[in-house]
C-alpha atoms as a PDB file:
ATOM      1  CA  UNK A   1      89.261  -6.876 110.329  1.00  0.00           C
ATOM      2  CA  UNK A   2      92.748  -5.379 109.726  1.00  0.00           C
ATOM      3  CA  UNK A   3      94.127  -8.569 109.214  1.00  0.00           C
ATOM      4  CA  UNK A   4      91.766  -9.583 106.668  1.00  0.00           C
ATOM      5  CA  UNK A   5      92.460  -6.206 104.977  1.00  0.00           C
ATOM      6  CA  UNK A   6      96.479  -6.954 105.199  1.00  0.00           C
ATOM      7  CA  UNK A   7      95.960 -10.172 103.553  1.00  0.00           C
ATOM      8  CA  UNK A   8      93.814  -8.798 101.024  1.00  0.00           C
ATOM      9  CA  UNK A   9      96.419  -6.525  99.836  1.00  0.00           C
ATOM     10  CA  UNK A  10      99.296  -8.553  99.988  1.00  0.00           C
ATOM     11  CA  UNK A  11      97.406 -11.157  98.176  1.00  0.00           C
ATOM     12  CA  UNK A  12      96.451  -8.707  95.527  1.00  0.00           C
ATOM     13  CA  UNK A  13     100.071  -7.697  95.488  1.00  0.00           C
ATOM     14  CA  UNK A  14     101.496 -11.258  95.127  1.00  0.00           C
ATOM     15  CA  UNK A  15      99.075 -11.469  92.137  1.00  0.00           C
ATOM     16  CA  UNK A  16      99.926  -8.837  90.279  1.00  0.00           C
ATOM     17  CA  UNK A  17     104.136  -9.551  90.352  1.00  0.00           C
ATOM     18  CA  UNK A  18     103.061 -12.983  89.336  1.00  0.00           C
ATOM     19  CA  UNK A  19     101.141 -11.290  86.815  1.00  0.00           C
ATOM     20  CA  UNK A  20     103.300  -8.626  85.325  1.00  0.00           C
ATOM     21  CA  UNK A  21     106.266 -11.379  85.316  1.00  0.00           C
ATOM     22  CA  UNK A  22     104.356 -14.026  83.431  1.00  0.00           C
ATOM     23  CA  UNK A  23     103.124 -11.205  80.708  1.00  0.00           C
ATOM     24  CA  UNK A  24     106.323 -10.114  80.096  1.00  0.00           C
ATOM     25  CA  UNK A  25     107.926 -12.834  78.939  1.00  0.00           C
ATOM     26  CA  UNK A  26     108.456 -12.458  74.775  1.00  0.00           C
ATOM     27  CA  UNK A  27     107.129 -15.520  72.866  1.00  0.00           C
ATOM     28  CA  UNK A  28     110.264 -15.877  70.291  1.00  0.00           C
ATOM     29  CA  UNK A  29     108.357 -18.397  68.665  1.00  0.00           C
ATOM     30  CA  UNK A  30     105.858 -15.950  66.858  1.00  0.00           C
ATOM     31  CA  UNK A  31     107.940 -12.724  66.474  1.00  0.00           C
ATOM     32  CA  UNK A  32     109.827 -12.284  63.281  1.00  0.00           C
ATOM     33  CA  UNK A  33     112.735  -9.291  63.741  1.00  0.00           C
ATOM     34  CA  UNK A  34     111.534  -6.326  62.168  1.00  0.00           C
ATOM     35  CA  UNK A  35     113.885  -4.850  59.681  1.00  0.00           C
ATOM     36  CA  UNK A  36     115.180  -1.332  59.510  1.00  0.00           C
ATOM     37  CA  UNK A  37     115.368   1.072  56.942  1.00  0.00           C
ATOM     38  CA  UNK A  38     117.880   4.122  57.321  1.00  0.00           C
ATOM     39  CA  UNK A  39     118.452   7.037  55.007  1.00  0.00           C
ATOM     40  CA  UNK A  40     122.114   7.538  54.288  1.00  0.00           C
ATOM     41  CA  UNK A  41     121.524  10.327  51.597  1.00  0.00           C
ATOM     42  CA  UNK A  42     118.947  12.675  50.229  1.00  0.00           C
ATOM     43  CA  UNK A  43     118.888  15.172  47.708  1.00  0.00           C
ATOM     44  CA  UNK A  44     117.055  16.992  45.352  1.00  0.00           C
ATOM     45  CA  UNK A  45     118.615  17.183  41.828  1.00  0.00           C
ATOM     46  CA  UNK A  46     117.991  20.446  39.761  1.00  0.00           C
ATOM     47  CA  UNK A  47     114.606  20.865  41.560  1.00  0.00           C
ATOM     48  CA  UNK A  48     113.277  18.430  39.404  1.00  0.00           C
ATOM     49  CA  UNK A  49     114.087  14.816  41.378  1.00  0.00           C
ATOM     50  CA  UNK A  50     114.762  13.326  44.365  1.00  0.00           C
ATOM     51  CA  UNK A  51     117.350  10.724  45.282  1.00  0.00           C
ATOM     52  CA  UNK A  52     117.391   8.366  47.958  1.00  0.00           C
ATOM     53  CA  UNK A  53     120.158   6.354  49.021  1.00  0.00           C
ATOM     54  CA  UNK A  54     119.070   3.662  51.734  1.00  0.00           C
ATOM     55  CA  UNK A  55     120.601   1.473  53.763  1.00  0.00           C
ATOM     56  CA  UNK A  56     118.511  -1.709  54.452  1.00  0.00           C
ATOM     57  CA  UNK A  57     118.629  -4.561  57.573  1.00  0.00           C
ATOM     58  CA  UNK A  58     116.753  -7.002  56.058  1.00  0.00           C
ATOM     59  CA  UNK A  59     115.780  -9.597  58.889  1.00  0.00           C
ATOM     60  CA  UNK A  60     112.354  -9.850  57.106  1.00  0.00           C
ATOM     61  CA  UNK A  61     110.906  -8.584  53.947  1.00  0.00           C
ATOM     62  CA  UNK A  62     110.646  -4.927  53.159  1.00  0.00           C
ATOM     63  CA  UNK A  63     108.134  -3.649  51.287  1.00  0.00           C
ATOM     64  CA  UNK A  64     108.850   0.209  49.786  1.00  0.00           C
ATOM     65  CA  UNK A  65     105.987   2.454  48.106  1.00  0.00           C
ATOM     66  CA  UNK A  66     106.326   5.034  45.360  1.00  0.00           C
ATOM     67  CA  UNK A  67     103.153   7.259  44.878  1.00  0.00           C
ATOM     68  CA  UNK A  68     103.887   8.497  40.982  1.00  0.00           C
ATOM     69  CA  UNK A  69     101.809  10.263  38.713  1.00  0.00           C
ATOM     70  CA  UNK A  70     100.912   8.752  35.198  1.00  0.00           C
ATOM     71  CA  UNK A  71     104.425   9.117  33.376  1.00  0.00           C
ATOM     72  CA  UNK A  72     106.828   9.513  36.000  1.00  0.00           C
ATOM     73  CA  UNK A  73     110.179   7.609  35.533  1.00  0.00           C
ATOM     74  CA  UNK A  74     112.167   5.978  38.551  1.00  0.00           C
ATOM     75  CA  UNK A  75     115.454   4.676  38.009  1.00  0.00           C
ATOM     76  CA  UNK A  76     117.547   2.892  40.882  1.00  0.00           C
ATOM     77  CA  UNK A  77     120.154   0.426  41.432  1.00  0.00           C
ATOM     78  CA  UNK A  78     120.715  -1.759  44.753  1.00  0.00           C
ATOM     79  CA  UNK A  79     123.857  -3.864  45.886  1.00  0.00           C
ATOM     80  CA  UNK A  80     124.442  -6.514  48.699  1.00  0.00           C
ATOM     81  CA  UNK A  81     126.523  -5.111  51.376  1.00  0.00           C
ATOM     82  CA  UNK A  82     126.863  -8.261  53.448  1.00  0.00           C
ATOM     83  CA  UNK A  83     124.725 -11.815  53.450  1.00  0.00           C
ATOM     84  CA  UNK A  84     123.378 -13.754  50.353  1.00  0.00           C
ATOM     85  CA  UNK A  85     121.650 -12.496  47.517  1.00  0.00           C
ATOM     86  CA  UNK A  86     118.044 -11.568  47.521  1.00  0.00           C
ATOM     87  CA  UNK A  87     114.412 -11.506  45.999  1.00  0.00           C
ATOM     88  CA  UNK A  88     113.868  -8.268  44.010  1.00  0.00           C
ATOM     89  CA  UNK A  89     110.429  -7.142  42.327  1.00  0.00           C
ATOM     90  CA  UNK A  90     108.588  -3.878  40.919  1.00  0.00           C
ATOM     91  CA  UNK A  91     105.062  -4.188  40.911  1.00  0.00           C
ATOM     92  CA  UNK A  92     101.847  -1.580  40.386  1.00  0.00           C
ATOM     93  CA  UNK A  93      98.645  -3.192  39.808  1.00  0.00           C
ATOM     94  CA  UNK A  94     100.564  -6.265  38.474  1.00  0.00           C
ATOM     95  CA  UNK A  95     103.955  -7.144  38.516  1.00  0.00           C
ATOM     96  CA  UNK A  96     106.295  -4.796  36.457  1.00  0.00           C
ATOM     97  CA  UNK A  97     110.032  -6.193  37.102  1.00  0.00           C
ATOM     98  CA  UNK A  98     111.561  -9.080  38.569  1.00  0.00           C
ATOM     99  CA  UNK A  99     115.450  -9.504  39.757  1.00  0.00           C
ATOM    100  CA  UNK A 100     116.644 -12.537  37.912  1.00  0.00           C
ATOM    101  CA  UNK A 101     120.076 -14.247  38.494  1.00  0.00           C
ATOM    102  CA  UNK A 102     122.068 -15.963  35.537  1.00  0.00           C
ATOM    103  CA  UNK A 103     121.543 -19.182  37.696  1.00  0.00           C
ATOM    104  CA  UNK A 104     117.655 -19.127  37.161  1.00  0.00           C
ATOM    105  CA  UNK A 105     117.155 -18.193  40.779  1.00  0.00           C
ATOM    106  CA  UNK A 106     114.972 -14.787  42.330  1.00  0.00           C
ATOM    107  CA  UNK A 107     118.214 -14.278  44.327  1.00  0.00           C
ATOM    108  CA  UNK A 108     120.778 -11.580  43.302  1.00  0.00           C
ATOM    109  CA  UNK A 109     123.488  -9.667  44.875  1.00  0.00           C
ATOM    110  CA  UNK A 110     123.326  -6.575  42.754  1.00  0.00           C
ATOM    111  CA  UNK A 111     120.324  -4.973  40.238  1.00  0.00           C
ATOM    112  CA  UNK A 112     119.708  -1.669  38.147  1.00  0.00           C
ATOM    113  CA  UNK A 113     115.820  -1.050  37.806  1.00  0.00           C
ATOM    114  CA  UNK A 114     114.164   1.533  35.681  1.00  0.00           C
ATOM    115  CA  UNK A 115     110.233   2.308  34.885  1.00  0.00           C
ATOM    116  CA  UNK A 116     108.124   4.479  33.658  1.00  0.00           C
ATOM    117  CA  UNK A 117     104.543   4.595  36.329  1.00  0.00           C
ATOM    118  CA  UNK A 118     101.874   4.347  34.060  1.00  0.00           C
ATOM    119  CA  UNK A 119      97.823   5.133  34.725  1.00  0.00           C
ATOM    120  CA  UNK A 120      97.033   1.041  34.052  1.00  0.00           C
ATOM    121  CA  UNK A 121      99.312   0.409  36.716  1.00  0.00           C
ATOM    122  CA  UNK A 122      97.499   2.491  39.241  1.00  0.00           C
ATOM    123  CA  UNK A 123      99.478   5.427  41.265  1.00  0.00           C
ATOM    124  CA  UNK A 124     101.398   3.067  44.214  1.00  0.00           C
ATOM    125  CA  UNK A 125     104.236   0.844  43.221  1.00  0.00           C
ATOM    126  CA  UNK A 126     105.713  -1.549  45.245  1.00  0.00           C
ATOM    127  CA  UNK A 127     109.259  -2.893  45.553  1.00  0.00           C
ATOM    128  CA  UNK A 128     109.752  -5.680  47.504  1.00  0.00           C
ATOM    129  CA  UNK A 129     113.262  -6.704  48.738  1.00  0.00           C
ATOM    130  CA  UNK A 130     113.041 -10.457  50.254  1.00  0.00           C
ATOM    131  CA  UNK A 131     116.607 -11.859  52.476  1.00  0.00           C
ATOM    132  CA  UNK A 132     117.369 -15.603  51.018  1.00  0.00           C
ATOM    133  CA  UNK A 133     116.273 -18.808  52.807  1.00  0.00           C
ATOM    134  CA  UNK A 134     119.701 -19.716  53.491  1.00  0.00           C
ATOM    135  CA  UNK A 135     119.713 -16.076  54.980  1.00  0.00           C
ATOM    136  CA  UNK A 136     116.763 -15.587  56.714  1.00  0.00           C
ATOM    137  CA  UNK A 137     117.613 -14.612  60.072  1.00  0.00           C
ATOM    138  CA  UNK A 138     121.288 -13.541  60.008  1.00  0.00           C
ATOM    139  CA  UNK A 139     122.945 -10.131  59.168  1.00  0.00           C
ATOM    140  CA  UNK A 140     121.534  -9.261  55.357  1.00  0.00           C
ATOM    141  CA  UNK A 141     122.068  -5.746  54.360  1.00  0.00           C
ATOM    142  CA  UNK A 142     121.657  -3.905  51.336  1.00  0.00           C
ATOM    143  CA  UNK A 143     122.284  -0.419  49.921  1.00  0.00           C
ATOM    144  CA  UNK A 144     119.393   0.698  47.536  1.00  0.00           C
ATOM    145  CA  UNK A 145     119.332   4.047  45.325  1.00  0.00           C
ATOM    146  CA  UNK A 146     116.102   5.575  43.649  1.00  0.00           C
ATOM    147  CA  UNK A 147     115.213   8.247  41.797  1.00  0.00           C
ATOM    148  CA  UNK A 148     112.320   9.840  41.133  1.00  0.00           C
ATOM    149  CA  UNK A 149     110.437  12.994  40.728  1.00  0.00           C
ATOM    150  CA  UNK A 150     109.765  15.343  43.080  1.00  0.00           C
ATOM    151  CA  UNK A 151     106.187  14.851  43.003  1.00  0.00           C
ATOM    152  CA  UNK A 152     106.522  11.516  44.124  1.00  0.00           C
ATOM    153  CA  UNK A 153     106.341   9.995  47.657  1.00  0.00           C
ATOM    154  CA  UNK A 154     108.266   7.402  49.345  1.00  0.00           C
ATOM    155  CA  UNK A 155     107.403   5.163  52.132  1.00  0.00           C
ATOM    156  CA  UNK A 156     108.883   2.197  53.886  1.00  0.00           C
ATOM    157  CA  UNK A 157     106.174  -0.420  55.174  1.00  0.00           C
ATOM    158  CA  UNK A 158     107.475  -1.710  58.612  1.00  0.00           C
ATOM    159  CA  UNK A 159     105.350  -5.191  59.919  1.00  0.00           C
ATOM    160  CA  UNK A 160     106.069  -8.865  60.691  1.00  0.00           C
ATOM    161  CA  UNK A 161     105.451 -12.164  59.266  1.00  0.00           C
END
């Protein structure tokens, strides 16, 4: 009887290292590296706006939300601090601004933005900041500056491919 009991448990244990090893190995294949979003500046300009000054990894796409209310103007500019260019757009309901290049292409190394939210574009806009092809994978970083009132809300939507 103790013997059976032995091997039970060091059959269970053998099962369960097997286990935990197998299960912990990452499939590469269907992760894309998330990108990261840091805050080198904020401040809050005669109590009337906010500016954000961000500093952006951009292994995958990066999505950033504005809540405004009906009339509320953002302005911002964004530059490439190492990699390719990238894909730049503004959109509410529908798309509001696009980054072109003088070469035709959606991929730029530098923008200024500006717009006004309006209630036909609904109260979330979204700016979307896409690494190249050529890029996609290696070290793209970009420094981004918004302003906007301080009624308005900012957040960063983190996910994968």
């Amino acid at each position: 009887m103790f013997k059976k009991i032995l091997c039970l448990i060091v059959a269970l244990c053998l099962i369960g290292v097997a286990g935990c090893s197998l299960g912990s190995k990452p499939n590469a294949s269907s992760t894309t590296p998330a990108a990261s979003v840091d805050t080198v500046r904020e401040a809050t300009i005669s109590k009337v706006w906010t500016m954000k000054q961000l500093q952006i990894n951009l292994a995958s796409d990066v999505s950033l939300i504005l809540k405004l209310k009906d009339g509320d103007k953002v302005d911002g500019y964004f530059f490439m601090v190492k990699g390719e260019g990238i894909g730049f757009s503004v959109s509410g309901s529908s798309p509001i601004y696009t980054s072109q290049s003088t070469d035709g292409t959606n991929r730029v190394s530098s923008d200024r933005f500006s717009f006004i939210a309006s209630q036909t574009q609904g109260v979330a806009y979204t700016m979307t900041l896409t690494p190249s092809s050529s890029s996609s994978g290696k070290d793209t970083t970009v420094f981004l500056e918004i302003i906007y009132p301080v009624t308005g809300s900012l957040f960063v939507q983190y996910g994968t491919k």
